[in-house]
C-alpha atoms as a PDB file:
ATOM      1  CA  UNK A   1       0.000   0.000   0.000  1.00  0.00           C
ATOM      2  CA  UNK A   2       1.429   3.747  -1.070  1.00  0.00           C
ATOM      3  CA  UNK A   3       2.391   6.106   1.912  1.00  0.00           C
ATOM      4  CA  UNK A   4       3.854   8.822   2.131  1.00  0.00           C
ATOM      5  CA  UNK A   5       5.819  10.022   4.996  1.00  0.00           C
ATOM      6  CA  UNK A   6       6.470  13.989   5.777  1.00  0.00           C
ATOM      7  CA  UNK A   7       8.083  14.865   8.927  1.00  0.00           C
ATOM      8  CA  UNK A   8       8.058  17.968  10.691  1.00  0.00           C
ATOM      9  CA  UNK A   9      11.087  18.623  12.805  1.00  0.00           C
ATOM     10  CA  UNK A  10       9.285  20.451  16.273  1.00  0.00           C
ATOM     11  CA  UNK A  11      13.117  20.172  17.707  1.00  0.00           C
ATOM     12  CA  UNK A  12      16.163  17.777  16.777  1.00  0.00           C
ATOM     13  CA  UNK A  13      15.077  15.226  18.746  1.00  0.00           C
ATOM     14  CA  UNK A  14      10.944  15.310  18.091  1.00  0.00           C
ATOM     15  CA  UNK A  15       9.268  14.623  15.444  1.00  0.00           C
ATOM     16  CA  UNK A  16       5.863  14.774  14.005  1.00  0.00           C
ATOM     17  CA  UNK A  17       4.871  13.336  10.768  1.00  0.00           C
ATOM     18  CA  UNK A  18       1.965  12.768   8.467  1.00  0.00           C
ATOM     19  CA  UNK A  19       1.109   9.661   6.855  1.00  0.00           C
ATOM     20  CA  UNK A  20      -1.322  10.153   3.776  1.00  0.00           C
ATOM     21  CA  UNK A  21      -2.442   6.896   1.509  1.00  0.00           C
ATOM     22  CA  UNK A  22      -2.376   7.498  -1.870  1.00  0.00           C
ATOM     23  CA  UNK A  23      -4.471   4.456  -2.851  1.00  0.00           C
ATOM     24  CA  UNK A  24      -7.358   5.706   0.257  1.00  0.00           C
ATOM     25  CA  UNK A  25      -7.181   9.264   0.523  1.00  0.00           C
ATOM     26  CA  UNK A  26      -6.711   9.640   4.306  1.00  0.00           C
ATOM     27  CA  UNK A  27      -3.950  10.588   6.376  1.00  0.00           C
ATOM     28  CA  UNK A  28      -3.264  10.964  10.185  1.00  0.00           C
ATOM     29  CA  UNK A  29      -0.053  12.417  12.285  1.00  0.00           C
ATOM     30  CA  UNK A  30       2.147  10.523  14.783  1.00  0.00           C
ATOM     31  CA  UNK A  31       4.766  12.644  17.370  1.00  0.00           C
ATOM     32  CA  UNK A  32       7.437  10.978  19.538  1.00  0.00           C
ATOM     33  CA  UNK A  33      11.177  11.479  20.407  1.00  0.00           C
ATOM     34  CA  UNK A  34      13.623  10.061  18.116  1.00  0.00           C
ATOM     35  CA  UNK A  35      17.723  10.012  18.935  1.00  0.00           C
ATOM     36  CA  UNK A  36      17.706  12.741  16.234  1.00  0.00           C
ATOM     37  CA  UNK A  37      20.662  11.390  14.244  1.00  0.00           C
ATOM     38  CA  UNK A  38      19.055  11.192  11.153  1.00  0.00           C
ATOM     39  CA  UNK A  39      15.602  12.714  10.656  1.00  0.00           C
ATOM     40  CA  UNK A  40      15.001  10.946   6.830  1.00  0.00           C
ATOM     41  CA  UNK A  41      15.223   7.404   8.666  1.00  0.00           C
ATOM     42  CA  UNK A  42      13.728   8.243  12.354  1.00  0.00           C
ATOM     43  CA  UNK A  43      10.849   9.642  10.553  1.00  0.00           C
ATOM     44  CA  UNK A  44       9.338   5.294   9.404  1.00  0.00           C
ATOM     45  CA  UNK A  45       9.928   4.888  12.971  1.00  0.00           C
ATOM     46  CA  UNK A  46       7.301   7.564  14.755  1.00  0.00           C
ATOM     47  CA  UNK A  47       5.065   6.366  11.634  1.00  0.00           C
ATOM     48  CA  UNK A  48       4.888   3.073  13.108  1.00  0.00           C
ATOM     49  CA  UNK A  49       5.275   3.798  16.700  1.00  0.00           C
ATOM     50  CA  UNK A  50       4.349   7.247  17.495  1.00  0.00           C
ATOM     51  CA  UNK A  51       1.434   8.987  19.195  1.00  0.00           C
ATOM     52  CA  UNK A  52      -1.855   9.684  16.792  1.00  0.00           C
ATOM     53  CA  UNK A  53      -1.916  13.526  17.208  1.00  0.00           C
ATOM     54  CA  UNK A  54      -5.154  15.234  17.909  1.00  0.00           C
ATOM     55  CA  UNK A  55      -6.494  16.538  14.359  1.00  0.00           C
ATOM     56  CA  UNK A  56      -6.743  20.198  15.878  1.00  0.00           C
ATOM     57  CA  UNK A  57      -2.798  19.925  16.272  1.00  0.00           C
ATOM     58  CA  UNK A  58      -2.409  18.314  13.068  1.00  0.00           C
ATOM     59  CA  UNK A  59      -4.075  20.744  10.973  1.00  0.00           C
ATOM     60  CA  UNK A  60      -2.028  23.319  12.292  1.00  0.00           C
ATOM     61  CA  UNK A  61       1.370  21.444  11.148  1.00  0.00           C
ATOM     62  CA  UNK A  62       0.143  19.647   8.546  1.00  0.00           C
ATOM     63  CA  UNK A  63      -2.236  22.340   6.590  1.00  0.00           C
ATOM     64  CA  UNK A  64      -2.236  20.977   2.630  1.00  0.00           C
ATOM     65  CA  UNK A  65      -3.111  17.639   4.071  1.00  0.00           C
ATOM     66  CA  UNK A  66      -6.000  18.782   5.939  1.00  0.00           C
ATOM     67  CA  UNK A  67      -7.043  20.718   2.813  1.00  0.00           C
ATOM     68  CA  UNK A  68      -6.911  17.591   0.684  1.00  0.00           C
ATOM     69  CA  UNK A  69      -7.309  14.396   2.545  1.00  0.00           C
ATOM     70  CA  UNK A  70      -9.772  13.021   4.204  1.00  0.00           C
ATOM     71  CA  UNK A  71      -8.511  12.561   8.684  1.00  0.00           C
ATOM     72  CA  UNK A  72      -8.199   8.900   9.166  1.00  0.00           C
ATOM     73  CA  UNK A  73      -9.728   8.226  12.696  1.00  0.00           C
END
């Protein structure tokens, strides 16, 4: 299944990212504290393991995604 994966950097070692499916439509955000080595590979990690931000915080980091996908619950 498609994803894609953009991160948002809130401080070198936090992260929050947005997960869209391309084949579905949705998306959601995840945030958690990475060893913030290398944001490009931490970023799969708070995908899969993070906390599901609130969609009032996510809109606010995440605006085009808001604006053109659908909030995955």
């Amino acid at each position: 299944m498609p994803k894609l994966i953009i991160l948002h950097a809130l401080g070198s070692r936090v992260l929050a990212v947005a997960v869209v499916d391309d084949q579905v439509g949705d998306w959601s955000a995840y945030v958690d504290a990475v060893p913030g080595m290398n944001h490009e590979r931490e970023k799969e990690e708070v995908a899969r393991k993070g906390d599901k931000l609130s969609f009032d915080l996510a809109r606010i980091l995440f605006p085009h995604h808001a604006k053109n996908f659908k909030w995955r619950d």
